[in-house]
N, C-alpha and C. Protein backbone atom coordinates (compact mmCIF):
# COMPACT_ATOMS: atom_id res chain seq x y z
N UNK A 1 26.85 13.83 70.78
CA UNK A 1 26.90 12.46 71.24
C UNK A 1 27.76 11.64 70.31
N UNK A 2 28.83 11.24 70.61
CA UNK A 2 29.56 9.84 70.02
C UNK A 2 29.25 8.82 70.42
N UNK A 3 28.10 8.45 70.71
CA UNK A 3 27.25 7.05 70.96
C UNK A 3 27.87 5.81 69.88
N UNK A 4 28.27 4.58 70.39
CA UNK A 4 28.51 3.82 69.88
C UNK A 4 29.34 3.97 69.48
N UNK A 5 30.57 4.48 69.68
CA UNK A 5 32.15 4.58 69.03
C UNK A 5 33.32 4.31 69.86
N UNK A 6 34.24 5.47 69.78
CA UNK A 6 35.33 4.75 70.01
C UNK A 6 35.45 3.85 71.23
N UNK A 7 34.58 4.01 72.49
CA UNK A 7 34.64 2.80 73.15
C UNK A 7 34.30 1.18 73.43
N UNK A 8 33.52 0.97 72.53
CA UNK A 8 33.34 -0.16 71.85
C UNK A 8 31.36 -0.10 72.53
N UNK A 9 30.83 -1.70 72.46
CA UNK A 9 29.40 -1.71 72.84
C UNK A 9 29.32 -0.97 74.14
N UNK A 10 30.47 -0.92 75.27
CA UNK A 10 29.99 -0.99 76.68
C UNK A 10 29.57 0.35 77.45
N UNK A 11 30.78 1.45 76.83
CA UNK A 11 30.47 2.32 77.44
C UNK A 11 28.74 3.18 76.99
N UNK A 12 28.17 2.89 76.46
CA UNK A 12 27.09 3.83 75.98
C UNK A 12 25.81 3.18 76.05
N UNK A 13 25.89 1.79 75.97
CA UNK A 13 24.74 0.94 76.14
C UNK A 13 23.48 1.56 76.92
N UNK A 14 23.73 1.68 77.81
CA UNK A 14 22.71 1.94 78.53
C UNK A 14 21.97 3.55 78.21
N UNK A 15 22.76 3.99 77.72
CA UNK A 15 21.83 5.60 77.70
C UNK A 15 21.63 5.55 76.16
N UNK A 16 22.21 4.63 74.84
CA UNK A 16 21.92 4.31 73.61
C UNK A 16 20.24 3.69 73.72
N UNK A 17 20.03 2.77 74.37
CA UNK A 17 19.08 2.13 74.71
C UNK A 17 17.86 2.62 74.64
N UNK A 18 18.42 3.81 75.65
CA UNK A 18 16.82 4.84 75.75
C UNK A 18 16.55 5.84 74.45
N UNK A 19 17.51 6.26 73.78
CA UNK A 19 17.22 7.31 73.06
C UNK A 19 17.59 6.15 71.59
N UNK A 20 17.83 4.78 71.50
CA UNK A 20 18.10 4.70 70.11
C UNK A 20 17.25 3.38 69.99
N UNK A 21 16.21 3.46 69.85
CA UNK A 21 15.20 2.17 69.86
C UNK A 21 15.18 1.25 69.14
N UNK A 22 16.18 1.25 68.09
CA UNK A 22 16.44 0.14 67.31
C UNK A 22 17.74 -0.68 67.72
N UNK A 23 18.49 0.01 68.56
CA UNK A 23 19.76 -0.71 69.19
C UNK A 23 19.28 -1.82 70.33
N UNK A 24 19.36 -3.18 70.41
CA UNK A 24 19.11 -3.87 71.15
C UNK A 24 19.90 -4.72 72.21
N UNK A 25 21.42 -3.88 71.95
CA UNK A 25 22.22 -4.50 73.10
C UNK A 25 22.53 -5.75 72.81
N UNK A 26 23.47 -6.87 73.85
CA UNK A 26 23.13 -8.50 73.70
C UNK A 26 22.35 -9.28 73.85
N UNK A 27 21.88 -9.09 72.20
CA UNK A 27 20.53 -10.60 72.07
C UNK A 27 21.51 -10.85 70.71
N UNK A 28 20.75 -12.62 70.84
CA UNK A 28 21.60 -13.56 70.02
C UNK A 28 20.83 -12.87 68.46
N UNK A 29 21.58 -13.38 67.70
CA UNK A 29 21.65 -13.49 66.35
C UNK A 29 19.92 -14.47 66.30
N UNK A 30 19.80 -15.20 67.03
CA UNK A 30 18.20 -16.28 66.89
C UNK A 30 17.22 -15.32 67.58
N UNK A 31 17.53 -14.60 68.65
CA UNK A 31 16.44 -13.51 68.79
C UNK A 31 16.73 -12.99 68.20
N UNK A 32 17.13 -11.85 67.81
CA UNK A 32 17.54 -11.14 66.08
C UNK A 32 16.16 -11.45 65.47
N UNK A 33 16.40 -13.31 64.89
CA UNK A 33 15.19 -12.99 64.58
C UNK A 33 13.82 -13.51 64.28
N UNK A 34 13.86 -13.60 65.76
CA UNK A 34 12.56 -13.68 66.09
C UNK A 34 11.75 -12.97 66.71
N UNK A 35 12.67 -11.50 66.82
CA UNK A 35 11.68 -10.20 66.55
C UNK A 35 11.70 -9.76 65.46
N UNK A 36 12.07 -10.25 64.22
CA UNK A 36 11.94 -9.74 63.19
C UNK A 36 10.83 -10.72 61.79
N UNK A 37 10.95 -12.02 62.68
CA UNK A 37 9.90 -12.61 61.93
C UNK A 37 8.37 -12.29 62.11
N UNK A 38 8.29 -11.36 62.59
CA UNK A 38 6.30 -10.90 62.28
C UNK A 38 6.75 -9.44 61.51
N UNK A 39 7.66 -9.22 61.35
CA UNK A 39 7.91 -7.71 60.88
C UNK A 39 8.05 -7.72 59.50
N UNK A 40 7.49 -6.35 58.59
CA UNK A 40 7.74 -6.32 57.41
C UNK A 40 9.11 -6.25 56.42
N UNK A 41 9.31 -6.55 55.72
CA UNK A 41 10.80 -6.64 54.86
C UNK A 41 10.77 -5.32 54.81
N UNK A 42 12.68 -4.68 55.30
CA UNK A 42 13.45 -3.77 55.79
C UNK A 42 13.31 -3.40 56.81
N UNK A 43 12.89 -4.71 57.97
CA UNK A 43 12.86 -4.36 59.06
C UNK A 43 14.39 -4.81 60.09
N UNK A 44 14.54 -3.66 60.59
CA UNK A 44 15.80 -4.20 61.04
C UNK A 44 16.53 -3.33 62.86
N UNK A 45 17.50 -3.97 63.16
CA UNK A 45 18.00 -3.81 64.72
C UNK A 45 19.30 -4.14 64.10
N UNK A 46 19.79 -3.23 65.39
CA UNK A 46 21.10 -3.32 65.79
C UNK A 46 21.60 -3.56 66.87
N UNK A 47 22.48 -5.16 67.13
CA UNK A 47 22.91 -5.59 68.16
C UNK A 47 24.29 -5.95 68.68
N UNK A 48 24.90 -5.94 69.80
CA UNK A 48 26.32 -6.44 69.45
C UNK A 48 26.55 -7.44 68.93
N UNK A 49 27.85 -7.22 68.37
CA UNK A 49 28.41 -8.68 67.97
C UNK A 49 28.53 -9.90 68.90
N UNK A 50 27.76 -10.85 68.61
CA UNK A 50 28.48 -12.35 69.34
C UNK A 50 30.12 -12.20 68.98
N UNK A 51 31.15 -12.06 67.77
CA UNK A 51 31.68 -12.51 67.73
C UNK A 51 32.86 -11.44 68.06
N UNK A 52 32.71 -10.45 68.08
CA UNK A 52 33.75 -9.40 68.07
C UNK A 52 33.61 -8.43 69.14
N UNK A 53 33.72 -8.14 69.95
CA UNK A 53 33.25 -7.35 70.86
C UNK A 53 33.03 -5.98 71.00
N UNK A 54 34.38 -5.35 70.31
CA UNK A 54 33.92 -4.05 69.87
C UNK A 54 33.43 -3.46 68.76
N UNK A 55 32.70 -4.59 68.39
CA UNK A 55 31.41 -4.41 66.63
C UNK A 55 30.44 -4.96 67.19
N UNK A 56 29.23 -4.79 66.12
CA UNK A 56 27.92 -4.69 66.42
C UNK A 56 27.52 -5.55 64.94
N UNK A 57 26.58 -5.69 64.86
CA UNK A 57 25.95 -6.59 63.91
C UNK A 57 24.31 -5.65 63.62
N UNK A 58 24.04 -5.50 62.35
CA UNK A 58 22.85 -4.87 61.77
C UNK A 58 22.37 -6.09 61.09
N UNK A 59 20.43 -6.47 61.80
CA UNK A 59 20.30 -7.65 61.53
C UNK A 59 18.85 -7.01 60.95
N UNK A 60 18.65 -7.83 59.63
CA UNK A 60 17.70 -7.17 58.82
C UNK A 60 16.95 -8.18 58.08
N UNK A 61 15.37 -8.14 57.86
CA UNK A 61 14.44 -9.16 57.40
C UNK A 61 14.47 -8.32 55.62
N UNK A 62 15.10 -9.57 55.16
CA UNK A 62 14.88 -9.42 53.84
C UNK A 62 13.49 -10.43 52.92
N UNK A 63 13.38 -9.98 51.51
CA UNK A 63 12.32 -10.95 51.05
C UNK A 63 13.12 -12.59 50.92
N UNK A 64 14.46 -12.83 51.22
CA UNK A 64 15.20 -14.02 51.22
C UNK A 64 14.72 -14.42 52.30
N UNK A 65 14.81 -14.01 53.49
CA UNK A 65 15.20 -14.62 54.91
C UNK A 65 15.37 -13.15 55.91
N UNK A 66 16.32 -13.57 56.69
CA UNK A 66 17.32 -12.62 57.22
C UNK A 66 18.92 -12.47 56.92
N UNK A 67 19.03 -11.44 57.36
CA UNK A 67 20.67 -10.93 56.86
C UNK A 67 21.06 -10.83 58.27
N UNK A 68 22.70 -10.96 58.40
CA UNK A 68 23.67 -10.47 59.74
C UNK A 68 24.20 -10.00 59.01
N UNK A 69 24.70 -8.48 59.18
CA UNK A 69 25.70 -7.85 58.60
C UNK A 69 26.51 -6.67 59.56
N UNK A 70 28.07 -7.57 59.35
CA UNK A 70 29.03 -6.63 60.65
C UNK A 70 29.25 -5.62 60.23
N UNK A 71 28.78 -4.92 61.53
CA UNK A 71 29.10 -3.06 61.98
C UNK A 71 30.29 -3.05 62.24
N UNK A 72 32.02 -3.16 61.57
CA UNK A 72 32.92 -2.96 62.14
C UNK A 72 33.71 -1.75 62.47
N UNK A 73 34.48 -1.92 62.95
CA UNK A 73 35.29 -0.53 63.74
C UNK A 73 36.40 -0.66 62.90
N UNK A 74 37.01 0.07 62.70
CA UNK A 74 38.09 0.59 62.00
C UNK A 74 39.12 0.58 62.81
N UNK A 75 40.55 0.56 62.25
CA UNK A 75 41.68 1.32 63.37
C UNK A 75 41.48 2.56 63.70
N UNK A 76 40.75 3.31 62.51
CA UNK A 76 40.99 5.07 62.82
C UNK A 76 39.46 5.00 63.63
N UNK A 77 38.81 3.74 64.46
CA UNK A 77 37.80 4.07 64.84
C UNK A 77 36.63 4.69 64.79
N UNK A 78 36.30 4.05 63.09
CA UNK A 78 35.49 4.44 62.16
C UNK A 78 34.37 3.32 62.07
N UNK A 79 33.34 3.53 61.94
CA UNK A 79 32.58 2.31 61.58
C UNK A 79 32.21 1.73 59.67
N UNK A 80 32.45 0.52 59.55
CA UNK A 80 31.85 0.46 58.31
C UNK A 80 30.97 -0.65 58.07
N UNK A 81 30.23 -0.96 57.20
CA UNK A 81 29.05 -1.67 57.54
C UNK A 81 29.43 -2.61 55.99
N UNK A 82 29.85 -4.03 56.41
CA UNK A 82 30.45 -4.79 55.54
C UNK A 82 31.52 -4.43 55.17
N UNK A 83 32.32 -4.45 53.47
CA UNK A 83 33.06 -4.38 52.95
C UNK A 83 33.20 -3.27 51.92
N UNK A 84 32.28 -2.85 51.66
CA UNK A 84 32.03 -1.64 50.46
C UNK A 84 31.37 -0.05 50.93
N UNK A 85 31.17 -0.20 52.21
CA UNK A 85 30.53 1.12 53.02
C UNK A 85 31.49 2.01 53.22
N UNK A 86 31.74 3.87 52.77
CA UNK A 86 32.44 4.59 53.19
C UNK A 86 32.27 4.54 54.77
N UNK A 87 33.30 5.02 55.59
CA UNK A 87 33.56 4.96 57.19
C UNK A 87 32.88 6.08 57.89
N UNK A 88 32.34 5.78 58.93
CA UNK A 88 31.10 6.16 59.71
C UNK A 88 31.98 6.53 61.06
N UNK A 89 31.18 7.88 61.69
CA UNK A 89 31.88 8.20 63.06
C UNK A 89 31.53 7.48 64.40
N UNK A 90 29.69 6.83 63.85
CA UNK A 90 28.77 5.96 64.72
C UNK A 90 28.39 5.50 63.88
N UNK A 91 27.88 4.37 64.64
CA UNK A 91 26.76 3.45 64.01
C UNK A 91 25.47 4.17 63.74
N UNK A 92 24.92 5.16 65.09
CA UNK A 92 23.89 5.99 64.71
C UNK A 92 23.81 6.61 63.07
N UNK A 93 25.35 7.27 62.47
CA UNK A 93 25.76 8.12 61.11
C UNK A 93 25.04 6.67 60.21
N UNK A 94 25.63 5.60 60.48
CA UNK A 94 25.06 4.49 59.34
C UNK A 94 24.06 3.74 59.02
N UNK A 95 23.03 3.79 60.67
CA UNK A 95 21.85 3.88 60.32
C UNK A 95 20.46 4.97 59.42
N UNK A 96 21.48 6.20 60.31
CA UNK A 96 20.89 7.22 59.25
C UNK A 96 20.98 7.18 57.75
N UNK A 97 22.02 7.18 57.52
CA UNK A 97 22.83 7.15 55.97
C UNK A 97 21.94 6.15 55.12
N UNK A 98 21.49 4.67 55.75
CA UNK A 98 21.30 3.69 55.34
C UNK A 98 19.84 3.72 54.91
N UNK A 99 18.89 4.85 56.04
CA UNK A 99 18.05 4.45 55.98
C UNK A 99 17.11 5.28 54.49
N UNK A 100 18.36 5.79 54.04
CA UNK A 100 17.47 6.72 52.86
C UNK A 100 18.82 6.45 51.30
N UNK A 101 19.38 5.42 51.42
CA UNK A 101 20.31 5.05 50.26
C UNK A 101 20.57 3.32 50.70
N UNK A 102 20.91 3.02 49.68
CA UNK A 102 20.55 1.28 49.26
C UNK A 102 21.85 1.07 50.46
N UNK A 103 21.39 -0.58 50.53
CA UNK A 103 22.52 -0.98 51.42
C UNK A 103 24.14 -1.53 50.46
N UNK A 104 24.79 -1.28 50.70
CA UNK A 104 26.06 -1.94 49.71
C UNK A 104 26.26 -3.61 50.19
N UNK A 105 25.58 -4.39 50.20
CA UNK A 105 25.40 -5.51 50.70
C UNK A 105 24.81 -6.85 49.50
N UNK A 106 25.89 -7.22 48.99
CA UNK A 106 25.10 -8.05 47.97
C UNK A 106 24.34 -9.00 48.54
N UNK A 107 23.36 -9.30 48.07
CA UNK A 107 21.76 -9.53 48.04
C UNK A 107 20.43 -8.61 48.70
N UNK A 108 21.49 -7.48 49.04
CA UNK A 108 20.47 -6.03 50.20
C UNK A 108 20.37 -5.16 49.02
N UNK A 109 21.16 -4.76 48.05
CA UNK A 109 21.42 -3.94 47.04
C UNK A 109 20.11 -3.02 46.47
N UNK A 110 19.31 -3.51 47.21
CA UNK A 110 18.09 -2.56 46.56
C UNK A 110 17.25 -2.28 47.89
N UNK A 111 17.78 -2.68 48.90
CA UNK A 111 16.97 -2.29 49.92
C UNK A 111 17.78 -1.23 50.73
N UNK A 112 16.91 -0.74 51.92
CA UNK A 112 17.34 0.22 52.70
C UNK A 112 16.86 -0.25 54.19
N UNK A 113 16.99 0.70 54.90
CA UNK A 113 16.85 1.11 56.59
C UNK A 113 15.48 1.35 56.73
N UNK A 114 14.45 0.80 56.86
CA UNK A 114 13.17 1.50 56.72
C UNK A 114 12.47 1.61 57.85
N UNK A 115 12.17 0.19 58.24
CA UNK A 115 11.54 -0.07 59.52
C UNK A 115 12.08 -0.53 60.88
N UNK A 116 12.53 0.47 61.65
CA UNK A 116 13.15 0.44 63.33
C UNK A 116 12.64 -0.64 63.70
N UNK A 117 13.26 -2.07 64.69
CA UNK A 117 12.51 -2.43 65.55
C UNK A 117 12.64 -2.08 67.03
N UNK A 118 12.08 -1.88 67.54
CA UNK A 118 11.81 -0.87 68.83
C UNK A 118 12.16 -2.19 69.78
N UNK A 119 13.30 -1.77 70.71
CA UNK A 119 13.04 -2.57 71.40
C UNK A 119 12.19 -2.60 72.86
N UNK A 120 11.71 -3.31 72.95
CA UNK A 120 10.28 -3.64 74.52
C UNK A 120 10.45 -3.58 75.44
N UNK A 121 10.04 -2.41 76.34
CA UNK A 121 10.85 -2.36 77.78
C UNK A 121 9.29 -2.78 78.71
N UNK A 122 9.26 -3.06 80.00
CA UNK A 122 8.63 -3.30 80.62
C UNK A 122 7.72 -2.17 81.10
């Protein structure tokens, strides 16, 4: 599966959805998080970008607040997560990666990927 790559959010959405329960598709950055405000710190989702279309945004409850931090695509259609992340084939590779080594994200720097938020189907 190359879920979440080189075709940007659209082509995979729907079958990401079912098998990747922390991916939540388009919800705003304010739902972001306000499924994440009853949740414990390193709780976190992944949603598209409001601002970019073929990136995604990893939105995460820290002991600050919350974090937005862009999932971008590369030219070589790589993903990297901020500015200091080696390049990812999916977003799936950088959730994994993330969820067991610190985030490269100054003020995340000691946290990780811990807690999925699932998203709620009917």
């Amino acid at each position: 599966m190359g879920g979440l790559d080189s075709e940007g959010p659209g082509r995979d959405v729907l079958f990401l959805s079912l098998i990747l329960s922390w991916y939540h598709g388009a919800i705003s950055r304010t739902d972001a998080e306000n499924l994440l405000r009853l949740c414990k710190e390193a709780s976190y989702l992944v949603r598209n970008s409001e601002t970019s279309k073929n990136d995604f945004s990893l939105s995460l409850k820290s002991s600050q607040g919350f974090m937005h931090m862009k999932l971008s695509r590369t030219k070589e259609h790589k993903y990297v997560l901020g500015q200091n992340s080696p390049p990812f084939s999916s977003v799936p590779e950088i959730v994994h990666h993330y969820a067991s080594r610190k985030l490269p994200i100054k003020g995340a720097e000691h946290m990780s990927l811990l807690y999925p938020v699932a998203i709620r189907t009917l």
